[in-house]
C-alpha atoms as a PDB file:
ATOM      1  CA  UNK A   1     149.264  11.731  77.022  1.00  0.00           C
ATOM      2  CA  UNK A   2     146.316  12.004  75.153  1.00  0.00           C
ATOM      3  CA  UNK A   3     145.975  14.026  72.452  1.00  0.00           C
ATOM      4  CA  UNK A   4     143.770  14.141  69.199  1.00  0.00           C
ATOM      5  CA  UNK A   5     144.999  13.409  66.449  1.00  0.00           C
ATOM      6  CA  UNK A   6     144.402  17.048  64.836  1.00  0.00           C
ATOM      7  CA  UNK A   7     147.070  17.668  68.121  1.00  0.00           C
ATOM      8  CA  UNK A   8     149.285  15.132  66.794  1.00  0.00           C
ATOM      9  CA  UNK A   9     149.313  17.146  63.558  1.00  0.00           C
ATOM     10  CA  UNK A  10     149.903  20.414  65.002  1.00  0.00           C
ATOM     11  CA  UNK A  11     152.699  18.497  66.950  1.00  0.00           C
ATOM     12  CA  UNK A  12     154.097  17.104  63.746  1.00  0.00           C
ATOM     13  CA  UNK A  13     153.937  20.357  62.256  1.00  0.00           C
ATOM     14  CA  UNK A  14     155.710  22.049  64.823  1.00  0.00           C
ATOM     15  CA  UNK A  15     158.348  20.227  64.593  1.00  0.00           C
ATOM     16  CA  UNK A  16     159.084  21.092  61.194  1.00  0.00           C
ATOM     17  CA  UNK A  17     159.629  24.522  61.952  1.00  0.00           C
ATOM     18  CA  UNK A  18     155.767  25.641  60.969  1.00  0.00           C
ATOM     19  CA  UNK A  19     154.292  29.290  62.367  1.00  0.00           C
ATOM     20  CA  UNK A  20     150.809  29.195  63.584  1.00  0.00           C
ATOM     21  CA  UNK A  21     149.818  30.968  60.271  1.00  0.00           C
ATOM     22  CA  UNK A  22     151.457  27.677  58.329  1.00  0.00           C
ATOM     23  CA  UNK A  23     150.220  25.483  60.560  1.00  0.00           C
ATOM     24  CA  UNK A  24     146.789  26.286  59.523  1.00  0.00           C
ATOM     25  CA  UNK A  25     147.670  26.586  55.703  1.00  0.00           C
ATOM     26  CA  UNK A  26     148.452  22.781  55.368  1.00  0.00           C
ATOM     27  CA  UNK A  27     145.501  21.534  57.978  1.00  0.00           C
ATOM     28  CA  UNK A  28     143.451  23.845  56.242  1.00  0.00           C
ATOM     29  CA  UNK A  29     141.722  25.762  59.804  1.00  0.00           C
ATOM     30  CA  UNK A  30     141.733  29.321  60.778  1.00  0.00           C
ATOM     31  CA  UNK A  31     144.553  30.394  63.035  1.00  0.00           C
ATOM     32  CA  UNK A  32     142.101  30.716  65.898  1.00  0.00           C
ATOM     33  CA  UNK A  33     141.500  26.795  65.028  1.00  0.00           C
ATOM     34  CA  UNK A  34     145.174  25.961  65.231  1.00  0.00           C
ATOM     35  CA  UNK A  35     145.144  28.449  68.852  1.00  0.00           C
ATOM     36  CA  UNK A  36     142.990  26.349  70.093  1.00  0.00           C
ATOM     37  CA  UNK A  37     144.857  23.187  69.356  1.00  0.00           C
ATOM     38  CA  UNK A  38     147.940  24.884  71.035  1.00  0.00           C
ATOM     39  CA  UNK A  39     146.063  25.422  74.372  1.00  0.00           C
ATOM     40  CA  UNK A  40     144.343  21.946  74.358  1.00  0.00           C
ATOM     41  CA  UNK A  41     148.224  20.363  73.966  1.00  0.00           C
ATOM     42  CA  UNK A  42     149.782  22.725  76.904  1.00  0.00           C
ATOM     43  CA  UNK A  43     146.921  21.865  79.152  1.00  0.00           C
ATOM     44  CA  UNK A  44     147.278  18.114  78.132  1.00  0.00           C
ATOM     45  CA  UNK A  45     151.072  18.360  78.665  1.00  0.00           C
ATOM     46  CA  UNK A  46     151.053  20.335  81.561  1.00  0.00           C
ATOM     47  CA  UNK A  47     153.591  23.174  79.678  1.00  0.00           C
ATOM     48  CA  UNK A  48     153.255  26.898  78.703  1.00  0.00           C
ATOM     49  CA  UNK A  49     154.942  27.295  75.088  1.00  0.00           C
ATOM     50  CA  UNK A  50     155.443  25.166  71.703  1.00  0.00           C
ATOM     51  CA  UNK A  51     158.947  24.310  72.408  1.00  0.00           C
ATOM     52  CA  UNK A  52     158.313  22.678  76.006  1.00  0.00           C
ATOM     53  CA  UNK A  53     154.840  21.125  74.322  1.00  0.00           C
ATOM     54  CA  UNK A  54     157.474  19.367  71.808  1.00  0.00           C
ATOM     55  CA  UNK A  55     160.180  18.808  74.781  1.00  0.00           C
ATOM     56  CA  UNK A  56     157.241  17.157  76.765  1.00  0.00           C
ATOM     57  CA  UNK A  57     155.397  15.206  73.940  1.00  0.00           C
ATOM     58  CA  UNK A  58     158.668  13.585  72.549  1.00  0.00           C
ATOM     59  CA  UNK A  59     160.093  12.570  76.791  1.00  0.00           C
ATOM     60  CA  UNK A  60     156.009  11.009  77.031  1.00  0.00           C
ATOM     61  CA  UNK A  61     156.982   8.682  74.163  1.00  0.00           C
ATOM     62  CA  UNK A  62     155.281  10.531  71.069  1.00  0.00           C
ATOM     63  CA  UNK A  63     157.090  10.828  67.503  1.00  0.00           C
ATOM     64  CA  UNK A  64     156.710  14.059  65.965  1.00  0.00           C
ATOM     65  CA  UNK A  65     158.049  13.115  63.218  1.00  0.00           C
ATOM     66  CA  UNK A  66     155.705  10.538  62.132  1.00  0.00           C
ATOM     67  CA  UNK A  67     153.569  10.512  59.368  1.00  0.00           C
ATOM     68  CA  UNK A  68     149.750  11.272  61.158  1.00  0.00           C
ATOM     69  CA  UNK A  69     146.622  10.889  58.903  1.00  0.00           C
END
């Protein structure tokens, strides 16, 4: 697993129940910016929606819930 950490965020963000439209309220990016994040973590993980993204990232080892800078 490799993602960035602006992934990480979206991750993080995810997992506290954020919509796309939230998502890029707090990290301050256009929706199309926080799209693009989405597709960069399913083709990292190898996974289709946000809920098997967060499935995968957590089994790979990654904390969601983790305080990224």
């Amino acid at each position: 697993m490799n993602l960035t950490i602006r992934e990480e965020q979206v991750i993080s963000l995810i997992a506290a129940g954020m919509r796309n439209d939230e998502i890029a309220g707090c990290m301050g990016v256009s929706i199309r910016t926080v799209h693009a994040h989405l597709t960069n973590i399913y083709n990292k993980l190898g996974v289709s929606n946000r809920s098997a993204a967060l499935v995968s990232y957590i089994k790979q080892g990654g904390n969601p819930f983790k305080s990224v800078a």
